[in-house]
PDB file of N, CA and C in Angstrom:
ATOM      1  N   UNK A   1      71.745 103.444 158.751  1.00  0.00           N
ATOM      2  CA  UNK A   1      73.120 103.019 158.559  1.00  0.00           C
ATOM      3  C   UNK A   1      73.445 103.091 157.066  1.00  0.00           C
ATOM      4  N   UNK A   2      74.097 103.748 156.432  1.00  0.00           N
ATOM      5  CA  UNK A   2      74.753 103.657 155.497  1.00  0.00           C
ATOM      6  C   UNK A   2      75.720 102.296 154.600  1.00  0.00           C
ATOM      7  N   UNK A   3      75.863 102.271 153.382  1.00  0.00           N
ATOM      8  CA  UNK A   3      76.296 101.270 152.805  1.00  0.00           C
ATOM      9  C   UNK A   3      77.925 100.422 153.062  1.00  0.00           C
ATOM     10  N   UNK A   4      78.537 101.407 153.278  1.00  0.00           N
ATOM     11  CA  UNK A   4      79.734 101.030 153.666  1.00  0.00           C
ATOM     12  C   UNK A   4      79.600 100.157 155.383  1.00  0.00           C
ATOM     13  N   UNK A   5      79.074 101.579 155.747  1.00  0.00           N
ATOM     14  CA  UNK A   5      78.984 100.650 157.514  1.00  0.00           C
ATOM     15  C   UNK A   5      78.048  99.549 157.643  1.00  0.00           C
ATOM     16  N   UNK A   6      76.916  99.226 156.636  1.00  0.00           N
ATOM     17  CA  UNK A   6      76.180  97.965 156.678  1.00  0.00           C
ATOM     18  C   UNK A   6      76.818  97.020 156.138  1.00  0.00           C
ATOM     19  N   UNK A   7      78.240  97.234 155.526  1.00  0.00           N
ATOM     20  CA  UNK A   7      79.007  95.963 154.540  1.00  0.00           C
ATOM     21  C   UNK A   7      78.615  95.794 153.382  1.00  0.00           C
ATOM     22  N   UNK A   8      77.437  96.573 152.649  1.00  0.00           N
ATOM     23  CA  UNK A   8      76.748  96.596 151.268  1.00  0.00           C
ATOM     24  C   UNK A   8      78.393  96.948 150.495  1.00  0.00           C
ATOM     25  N   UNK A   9      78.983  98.094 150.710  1.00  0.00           N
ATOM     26  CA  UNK A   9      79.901  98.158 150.106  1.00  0.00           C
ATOM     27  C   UNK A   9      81.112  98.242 151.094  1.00  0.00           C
ATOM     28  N   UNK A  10      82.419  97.724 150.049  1.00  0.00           N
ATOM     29  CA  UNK A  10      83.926  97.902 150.960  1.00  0.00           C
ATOM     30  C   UNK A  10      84.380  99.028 150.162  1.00  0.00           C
ATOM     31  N   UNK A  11      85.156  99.841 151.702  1.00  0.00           N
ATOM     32  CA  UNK A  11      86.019 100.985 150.831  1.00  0.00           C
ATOM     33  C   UNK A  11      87.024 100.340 151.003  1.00  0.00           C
ATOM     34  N   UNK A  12      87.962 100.855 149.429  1.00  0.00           N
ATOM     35  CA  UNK A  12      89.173 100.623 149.662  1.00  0.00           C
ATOM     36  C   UNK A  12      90.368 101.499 149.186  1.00  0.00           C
ATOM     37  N   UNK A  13      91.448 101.470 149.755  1.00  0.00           N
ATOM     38  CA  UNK A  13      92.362 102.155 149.260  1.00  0.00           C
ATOM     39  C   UNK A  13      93.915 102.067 148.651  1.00  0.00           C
ATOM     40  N   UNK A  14      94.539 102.422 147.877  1.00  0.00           N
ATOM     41  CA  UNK A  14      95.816 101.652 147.480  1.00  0.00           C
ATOM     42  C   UNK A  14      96.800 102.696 148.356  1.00  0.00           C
ATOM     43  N   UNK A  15      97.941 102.185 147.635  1.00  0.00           N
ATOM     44  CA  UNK A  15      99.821 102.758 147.727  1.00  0.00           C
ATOM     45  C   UNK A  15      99.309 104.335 147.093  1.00  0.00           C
ATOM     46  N   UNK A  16      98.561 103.919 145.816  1.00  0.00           N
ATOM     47  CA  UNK A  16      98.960 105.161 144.681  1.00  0.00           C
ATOM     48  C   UNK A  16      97.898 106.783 145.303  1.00  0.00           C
ATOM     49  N   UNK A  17      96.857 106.050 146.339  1.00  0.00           N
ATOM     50  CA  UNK A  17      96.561 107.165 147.083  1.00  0.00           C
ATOM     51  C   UNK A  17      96.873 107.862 147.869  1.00  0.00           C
ATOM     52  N   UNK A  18      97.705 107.033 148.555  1.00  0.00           N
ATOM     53  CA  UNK A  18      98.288 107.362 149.687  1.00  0.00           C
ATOM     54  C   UNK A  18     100.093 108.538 149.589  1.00  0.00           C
ATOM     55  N   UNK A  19     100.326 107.941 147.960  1.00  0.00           N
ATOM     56  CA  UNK A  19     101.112 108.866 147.430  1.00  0.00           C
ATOM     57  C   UNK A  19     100.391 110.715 147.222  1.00  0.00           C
ATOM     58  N   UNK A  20      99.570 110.181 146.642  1.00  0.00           N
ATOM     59  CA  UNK A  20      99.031 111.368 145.508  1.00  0.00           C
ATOM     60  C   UNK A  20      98.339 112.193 147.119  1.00  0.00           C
ATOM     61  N   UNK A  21      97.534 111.901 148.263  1.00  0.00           N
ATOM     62  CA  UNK A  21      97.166 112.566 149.379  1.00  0.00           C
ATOM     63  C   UNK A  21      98.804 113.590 150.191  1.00  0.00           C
ATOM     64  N   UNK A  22      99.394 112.694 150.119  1.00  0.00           N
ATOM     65  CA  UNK A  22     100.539 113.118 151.079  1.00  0.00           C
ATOM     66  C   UNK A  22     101.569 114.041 150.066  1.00  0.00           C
ATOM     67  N   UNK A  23     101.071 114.569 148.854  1.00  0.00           N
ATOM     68  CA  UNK A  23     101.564 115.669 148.088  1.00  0.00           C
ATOM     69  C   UNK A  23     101.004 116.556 147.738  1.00  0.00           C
ATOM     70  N   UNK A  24      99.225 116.781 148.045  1.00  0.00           N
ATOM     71  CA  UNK A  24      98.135 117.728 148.681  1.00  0.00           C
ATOM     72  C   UNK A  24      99.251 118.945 149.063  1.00  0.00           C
ATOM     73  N   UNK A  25      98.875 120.050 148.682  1.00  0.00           N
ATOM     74  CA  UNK A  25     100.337 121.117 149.587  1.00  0.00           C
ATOM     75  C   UNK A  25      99.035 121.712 150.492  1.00  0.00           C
ATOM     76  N   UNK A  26      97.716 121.360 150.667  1.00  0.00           N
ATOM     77  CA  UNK A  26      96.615 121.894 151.329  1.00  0.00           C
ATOM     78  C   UNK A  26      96.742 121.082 152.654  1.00  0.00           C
ATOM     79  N   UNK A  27      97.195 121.897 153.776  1.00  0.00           N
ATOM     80  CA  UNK A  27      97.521 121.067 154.642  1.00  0.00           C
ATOM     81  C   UNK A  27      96.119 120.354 155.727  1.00  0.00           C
ATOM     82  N   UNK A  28      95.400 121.381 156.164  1.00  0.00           N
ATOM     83  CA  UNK A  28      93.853 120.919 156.339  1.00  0.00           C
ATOM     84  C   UNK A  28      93.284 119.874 155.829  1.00  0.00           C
ATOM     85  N   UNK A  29      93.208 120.179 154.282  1.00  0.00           N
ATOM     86  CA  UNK A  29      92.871 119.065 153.208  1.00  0.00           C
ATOM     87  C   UNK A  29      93.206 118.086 153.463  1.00  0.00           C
ATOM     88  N   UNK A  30      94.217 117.324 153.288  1.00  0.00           N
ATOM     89  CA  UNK A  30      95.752 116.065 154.057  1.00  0.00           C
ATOM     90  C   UNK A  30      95.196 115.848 154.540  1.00  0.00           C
ATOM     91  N   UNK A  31      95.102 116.472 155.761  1.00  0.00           N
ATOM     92  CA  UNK A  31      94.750 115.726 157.250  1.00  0.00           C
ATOM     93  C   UNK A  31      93.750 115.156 156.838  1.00  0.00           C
ATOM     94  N   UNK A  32      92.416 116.092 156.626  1.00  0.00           N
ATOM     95  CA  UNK A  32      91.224 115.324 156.588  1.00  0.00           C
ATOM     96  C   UNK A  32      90.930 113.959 155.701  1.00  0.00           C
ATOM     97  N   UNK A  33      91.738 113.854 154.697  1.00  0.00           N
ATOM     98  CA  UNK A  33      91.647 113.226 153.722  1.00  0.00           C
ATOM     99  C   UNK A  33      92.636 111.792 154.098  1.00  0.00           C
ATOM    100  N   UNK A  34      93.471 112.000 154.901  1.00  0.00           N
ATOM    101  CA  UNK A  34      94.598 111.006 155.783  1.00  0.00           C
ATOM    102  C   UNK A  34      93.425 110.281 156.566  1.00  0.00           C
ATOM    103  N   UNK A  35      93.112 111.193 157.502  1.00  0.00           N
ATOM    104  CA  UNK A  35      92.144 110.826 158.849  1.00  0.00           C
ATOM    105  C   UNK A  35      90.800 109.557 157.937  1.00  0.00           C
ATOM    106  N   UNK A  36      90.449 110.157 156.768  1.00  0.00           N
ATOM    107  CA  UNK A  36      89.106 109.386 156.183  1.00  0.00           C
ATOM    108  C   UNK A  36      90.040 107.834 155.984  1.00  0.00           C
ATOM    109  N   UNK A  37      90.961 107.865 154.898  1.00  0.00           N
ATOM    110  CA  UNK A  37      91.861 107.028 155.017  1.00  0.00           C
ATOM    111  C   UNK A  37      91.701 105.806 155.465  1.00  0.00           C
ATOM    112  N   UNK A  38      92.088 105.966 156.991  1.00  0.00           N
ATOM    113  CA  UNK A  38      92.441 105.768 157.759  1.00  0.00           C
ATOM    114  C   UNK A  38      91.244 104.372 158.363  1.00  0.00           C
ATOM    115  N   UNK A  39      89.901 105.133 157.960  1.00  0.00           N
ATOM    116  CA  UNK A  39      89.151 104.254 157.942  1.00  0.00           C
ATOM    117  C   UNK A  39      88.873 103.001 156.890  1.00  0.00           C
ATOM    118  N   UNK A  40      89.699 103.016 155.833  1.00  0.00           N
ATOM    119  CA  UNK A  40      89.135 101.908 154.501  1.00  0.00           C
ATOM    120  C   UNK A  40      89.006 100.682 155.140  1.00  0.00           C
ATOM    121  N   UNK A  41      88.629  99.852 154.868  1.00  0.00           N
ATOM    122  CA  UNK A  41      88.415  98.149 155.052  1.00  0.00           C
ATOM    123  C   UNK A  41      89.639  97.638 154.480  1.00  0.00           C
ATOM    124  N   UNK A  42      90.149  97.995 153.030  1.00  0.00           N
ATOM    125  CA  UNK A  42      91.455  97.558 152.977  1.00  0.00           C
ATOM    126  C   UNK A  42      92.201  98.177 152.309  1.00  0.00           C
ATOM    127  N   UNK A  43      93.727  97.607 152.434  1.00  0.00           N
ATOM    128  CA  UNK A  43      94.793  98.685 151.788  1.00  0.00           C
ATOM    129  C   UNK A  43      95.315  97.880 150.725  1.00  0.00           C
ATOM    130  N   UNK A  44      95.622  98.634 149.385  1.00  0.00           N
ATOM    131  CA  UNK A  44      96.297  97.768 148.458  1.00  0.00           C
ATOM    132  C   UNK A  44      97.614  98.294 148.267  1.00  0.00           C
ATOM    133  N   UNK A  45      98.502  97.135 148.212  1.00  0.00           N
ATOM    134  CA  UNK A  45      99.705  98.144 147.872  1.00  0.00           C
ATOM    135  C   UNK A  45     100.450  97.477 146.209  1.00  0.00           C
ATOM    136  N   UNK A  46     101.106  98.264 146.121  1.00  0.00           N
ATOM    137  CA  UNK A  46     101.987  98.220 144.837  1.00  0.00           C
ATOM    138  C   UNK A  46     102.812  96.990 144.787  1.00  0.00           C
ATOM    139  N   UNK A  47     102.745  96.112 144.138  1.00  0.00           N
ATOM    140  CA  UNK A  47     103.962  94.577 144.119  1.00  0.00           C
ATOM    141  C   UNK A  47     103.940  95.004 142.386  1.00  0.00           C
ATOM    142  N   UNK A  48     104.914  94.166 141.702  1.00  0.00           N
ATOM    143  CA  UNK A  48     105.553  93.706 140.638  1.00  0.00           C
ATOM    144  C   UNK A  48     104.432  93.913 139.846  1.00  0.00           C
ATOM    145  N   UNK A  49     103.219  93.094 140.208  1.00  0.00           N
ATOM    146  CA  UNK A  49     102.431  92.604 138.940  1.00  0.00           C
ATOM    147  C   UNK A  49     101.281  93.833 138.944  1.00  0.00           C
ATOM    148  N   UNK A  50     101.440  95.093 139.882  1.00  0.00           N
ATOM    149  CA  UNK A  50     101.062  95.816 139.940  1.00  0.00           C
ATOM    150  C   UNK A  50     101.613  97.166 138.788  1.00  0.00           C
ATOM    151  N   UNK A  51     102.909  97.364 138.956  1.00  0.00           N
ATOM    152  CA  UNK A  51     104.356  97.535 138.531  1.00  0.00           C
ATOM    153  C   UNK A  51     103.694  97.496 136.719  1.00  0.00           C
ATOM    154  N   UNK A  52     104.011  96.828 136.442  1.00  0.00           N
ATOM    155  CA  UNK A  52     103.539  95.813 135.180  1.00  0.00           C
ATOM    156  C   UNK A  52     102.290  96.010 134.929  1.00  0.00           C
ATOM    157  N   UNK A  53     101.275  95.894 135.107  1.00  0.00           N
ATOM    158  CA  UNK A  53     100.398  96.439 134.770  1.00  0.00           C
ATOM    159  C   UNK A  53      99.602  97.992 134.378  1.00  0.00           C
ATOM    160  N   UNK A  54     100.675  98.414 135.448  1.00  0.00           N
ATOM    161  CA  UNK A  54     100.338 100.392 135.511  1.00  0.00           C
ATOM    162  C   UNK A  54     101.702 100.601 133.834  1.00  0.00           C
ATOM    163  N   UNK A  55     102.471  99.835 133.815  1.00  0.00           N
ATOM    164  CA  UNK A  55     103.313 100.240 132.699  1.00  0.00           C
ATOM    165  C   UNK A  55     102.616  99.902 131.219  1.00  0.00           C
ATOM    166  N   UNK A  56     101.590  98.863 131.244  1.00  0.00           N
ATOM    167  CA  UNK A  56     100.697  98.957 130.081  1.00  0.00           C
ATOM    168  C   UNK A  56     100.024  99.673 129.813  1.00  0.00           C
ATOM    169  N   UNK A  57      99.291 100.179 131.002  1.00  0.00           N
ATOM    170  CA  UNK A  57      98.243 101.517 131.227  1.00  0.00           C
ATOM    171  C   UNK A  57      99.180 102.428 130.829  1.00  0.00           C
ATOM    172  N   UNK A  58     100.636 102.702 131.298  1.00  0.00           N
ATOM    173  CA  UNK A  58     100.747 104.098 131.012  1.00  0.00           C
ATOM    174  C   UNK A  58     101.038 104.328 129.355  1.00  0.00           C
ATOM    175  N   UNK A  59     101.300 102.929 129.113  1.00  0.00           N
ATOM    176  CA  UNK A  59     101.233 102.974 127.270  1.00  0.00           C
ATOM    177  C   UNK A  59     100.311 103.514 126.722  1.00  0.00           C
ATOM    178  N   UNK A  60      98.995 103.475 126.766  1.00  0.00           N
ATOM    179  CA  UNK A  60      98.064 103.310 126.503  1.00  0.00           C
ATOM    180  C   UNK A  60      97.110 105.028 126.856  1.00  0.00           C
ATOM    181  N   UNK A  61      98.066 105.770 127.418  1.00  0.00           N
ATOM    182  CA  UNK A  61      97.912 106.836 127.661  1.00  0.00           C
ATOM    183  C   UNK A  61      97.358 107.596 129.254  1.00  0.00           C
ATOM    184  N   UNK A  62      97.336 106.736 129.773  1.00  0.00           N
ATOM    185  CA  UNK A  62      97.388 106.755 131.290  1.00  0.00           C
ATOM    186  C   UNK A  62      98.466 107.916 132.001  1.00  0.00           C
ATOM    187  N   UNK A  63      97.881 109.228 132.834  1.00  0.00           N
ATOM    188  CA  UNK A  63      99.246 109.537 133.615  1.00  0.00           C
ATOM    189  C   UNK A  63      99.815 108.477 134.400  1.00  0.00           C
ATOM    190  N   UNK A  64     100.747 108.227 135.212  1.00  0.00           N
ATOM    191  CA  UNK A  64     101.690 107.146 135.828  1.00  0.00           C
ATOM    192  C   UNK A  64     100.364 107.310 137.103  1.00  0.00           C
ATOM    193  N   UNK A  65     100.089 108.189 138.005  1.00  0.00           N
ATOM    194  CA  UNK A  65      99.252 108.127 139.062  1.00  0.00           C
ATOM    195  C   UNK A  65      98.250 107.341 139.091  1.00  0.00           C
ATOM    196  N   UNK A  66      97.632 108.005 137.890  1.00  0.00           N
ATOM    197  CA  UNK A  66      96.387 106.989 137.295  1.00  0.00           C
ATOM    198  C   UNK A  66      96.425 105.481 137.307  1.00  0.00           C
ATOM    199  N   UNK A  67      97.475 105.468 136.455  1.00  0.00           N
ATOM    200  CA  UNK A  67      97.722 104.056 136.320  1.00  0.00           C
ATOM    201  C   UNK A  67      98.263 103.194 136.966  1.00  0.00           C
ATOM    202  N   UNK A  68      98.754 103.620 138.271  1.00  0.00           N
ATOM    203  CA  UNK A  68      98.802 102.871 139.394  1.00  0.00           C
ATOM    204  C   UNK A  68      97.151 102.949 140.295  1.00  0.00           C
ATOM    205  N   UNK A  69      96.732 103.665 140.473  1.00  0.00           N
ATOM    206  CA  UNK A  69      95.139 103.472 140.792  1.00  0.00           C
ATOM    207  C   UNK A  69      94.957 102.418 140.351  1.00  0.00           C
ATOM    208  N   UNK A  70      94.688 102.693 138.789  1.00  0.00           N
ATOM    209  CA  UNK A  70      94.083 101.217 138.203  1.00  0.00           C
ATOM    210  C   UNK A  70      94.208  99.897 138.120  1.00  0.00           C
ATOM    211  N   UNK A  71      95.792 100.236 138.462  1.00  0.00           N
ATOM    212  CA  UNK A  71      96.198  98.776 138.497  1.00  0.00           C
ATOM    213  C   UNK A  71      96.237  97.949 139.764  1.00  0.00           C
ATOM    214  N   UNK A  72      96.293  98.830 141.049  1.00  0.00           N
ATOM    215  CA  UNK A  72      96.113  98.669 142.226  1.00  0.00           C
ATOM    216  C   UNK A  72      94.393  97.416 142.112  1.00  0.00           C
ATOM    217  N   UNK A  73      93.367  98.635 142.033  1.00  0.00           N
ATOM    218  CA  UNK A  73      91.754  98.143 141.792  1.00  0.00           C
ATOM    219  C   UNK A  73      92.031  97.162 141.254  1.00  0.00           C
ATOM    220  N   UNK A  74      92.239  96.600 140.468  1.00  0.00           N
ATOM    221  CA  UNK A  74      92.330  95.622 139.296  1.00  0.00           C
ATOM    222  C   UNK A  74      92.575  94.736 139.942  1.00  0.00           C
ATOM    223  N   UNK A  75      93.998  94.559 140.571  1.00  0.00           N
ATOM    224  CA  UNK A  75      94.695  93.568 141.132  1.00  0.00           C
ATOM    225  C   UNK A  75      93.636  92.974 142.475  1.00  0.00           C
ATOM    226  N   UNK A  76      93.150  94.035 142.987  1.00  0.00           N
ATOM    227  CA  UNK A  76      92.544  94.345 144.032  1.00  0.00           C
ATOM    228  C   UNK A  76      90.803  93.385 143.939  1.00  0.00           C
ATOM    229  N   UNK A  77      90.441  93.401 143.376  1.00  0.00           N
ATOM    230  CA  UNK A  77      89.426  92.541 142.652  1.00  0.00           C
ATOM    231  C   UNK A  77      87.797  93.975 142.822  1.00  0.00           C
ATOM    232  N   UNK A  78      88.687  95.221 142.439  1.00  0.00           N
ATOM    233  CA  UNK A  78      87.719  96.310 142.810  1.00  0.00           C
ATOM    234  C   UNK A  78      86.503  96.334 141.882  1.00  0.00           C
ATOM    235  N   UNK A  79      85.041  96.507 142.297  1.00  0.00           N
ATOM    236  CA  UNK A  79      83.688  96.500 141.157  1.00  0.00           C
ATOM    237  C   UNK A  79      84.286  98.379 140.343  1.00  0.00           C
ATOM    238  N   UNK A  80      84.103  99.556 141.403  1.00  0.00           N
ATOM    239  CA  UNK A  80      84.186 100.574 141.248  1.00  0.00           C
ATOM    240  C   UNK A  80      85.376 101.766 141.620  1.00  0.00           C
ATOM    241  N   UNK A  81      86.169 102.384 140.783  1.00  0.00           N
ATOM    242  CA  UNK A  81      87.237 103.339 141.045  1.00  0.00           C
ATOM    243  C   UNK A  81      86.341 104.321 141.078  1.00  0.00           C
ATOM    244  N   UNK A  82      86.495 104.766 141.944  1.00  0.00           N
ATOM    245  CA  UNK A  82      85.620 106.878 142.276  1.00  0.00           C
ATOM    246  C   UNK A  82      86.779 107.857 141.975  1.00  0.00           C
ATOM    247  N   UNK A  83      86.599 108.829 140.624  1.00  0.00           N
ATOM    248  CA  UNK A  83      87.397 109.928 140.688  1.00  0.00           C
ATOM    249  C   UNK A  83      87.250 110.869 140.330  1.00  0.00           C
ATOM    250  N   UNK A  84      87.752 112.447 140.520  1.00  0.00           N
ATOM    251  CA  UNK A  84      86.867 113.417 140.249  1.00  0.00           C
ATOM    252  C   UNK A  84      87.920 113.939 139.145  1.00  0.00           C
ATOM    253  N   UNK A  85      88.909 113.036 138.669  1.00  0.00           N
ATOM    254  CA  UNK A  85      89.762 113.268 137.727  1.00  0.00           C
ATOM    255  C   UNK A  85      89.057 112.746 136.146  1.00  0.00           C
ATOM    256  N   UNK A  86      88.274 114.242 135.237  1.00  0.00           N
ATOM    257  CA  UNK A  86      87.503 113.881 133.951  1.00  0.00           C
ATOM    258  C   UNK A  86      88.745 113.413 132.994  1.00  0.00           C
ATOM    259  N   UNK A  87      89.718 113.600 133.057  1.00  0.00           N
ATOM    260  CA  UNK A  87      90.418 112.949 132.026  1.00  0.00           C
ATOM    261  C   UNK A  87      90.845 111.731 132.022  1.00  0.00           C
ATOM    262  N   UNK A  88      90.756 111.251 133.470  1.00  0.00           N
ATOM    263  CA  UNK A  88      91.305 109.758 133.648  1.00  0.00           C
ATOM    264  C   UNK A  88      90.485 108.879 133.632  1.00  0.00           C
ATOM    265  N   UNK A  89      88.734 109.485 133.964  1.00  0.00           N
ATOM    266  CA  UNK A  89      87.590 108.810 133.510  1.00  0.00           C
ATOM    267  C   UNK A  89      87.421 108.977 131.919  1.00  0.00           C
ATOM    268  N   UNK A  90      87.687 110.069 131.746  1.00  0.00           N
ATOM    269  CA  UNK A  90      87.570 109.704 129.861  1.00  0.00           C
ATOM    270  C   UNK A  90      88.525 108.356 129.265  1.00  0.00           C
ATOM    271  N   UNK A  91      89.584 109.076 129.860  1.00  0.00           N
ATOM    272  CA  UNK A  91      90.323 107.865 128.527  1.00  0.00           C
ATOM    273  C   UNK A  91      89.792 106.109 129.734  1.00  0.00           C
ATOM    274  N   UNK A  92      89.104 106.107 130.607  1.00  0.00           N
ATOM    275  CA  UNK A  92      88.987 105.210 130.612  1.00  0.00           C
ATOM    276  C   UNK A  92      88.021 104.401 130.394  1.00  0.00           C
ATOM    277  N   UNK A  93      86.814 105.165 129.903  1.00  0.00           N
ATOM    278  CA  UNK A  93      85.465 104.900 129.163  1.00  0.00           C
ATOM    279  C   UNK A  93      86.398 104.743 128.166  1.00  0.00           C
ATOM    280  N   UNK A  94      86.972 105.000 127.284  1.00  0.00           N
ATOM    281  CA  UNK A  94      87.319 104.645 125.808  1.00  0.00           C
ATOM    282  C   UNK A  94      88.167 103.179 125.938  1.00  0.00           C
ATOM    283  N   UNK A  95      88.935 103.186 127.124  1.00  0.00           N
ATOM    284  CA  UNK A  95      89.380 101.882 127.150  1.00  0.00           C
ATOM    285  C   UNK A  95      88.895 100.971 127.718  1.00  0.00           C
ATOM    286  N   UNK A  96      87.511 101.318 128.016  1.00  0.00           N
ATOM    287  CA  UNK A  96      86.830 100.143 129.310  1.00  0.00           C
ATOM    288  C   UNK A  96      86.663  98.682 128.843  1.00  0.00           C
ATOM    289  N   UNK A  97      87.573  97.692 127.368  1.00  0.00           N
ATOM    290  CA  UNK A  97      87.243  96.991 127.437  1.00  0.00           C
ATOM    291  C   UNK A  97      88.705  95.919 127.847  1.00  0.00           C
ATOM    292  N   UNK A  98      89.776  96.766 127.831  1.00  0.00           N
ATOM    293  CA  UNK A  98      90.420  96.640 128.443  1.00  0.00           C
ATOM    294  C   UNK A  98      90.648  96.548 129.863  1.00  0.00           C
ATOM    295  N   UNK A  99      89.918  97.244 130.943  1.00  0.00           N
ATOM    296  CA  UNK A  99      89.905  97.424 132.020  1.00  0.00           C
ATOM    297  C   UNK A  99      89.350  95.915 132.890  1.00  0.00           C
ATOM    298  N   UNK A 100      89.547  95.614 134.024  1.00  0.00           N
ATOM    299  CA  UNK A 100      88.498  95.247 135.098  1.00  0.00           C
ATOM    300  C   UNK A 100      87.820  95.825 136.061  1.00  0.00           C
ATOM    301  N   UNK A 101      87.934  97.008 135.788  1.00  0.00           N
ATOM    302  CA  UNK A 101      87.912  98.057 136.781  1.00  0.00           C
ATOM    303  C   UNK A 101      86.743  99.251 136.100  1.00  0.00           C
ATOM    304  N   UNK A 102      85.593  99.657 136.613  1.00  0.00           N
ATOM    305  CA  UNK A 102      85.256 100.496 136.150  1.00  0.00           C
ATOM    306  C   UNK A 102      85.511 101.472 136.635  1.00  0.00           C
ATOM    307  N   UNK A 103      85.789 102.723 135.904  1.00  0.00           N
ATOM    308  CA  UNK A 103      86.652 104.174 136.458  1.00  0.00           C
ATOM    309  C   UNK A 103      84.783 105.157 136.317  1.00  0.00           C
ATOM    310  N   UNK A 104      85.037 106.009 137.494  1.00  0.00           N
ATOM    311  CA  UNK A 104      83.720 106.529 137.175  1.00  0.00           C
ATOM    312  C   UNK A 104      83.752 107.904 137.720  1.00  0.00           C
ATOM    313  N   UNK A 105      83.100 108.682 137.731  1.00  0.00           N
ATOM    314  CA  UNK A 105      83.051 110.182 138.932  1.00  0.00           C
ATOM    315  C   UNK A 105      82.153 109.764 139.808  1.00  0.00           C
ATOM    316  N   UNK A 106      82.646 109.937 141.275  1.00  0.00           N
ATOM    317  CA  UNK A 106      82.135 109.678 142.702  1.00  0.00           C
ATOM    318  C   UNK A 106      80.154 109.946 142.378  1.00  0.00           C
ATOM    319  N   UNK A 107      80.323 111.350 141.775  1.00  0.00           N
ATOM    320  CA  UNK A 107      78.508 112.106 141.563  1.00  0.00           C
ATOM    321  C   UNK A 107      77.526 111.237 140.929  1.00  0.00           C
ATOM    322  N   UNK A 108      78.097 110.784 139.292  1.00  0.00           N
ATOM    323  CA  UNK A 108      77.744 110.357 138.436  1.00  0.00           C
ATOM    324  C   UNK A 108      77.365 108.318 138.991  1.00  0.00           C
ATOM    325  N   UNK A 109      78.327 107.998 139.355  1.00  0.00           N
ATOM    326  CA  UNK A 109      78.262 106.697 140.039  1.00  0.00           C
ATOM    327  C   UNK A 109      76.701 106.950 141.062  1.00  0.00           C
ATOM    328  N   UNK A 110      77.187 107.840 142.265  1.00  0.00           N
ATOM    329  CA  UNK A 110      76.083 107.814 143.055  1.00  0.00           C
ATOM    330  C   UNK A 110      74.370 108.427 142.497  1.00  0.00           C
ATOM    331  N   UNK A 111      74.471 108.751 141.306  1.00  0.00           N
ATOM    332  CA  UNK A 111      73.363 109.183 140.431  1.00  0.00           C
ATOM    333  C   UNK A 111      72.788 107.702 140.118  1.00  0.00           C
ATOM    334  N   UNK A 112      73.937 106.902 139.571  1.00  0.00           N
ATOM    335  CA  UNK A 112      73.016 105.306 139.258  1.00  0.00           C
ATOM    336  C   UNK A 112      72.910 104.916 140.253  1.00  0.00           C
ATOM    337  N   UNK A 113      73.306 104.311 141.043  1.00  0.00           N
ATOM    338  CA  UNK A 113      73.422 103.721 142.694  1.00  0.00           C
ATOM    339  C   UNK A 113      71.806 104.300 142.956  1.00  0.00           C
ATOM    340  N   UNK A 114      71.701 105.186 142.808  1.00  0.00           N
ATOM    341  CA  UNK A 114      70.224 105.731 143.779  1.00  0.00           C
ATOM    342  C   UNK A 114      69.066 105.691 143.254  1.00  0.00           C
ATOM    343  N   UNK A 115      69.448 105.631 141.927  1.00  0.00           N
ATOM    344  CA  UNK A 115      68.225 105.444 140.642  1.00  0.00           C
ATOM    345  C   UNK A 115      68.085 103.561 140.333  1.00  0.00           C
ATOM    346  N   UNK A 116      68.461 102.703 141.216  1.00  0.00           N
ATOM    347  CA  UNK A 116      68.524 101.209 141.058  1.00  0.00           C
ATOM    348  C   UNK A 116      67.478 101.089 142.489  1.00  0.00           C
TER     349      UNK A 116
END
């Protein structure tokens, strides 16, 4: 049994994914990526203090997508963000002391995970 299905870990997912999937123009892709979805443990969505928070991030040099991710997790009380986006993990190693959220690549994450 795997980590997610043993409860070791929760997946989760926000608003700002569910945007950024459903503008995929790969229609196969979508689906499959809808359908996984579909399974998270929980959904976060976008309120005010979410709002507000992605608008500091985007100060700070954040694209707007990004920074609703982050602020989603955050709010969300998330340990780990998985993304295969290197620029949004860069600038967020440089800002990680700002963050609550660690931003990471899905590979690189599961490289420590397996080496613990």
């Amino acid at each position: 049994m795997g980590h997610i299905e043993s409860g070791q870990w929760e997946w989760v997912i926000g608003d700002a994914l569910v945007v950024e999937v459903s503008q995929n123009p790969a229609g196969a892709e979508r689906r499959r990526v809808t359908m996984m979805m579909e399974t998270a443990k929980r959904h976060l969505t976008v309120q005010e203090a979410e709002r507000t928070r992605a608008a500091e991030l985007l100060a700070e040099g954040f694209q707007a997508i990004d920074a609703l991710h982050i602020a989603c997790a955050e709010s969300g009380g998330v340990d780990v963000l998985l993304t295969t986006d290197d620029h949004m993990v860069q600038r967020a190693e440089r800002l990680s002391k700002q963050l609550t959220v660690r931003v990471v690549n899905p590979l690189t994450w599961l490289r420590e995970v397996h080496k613990e």
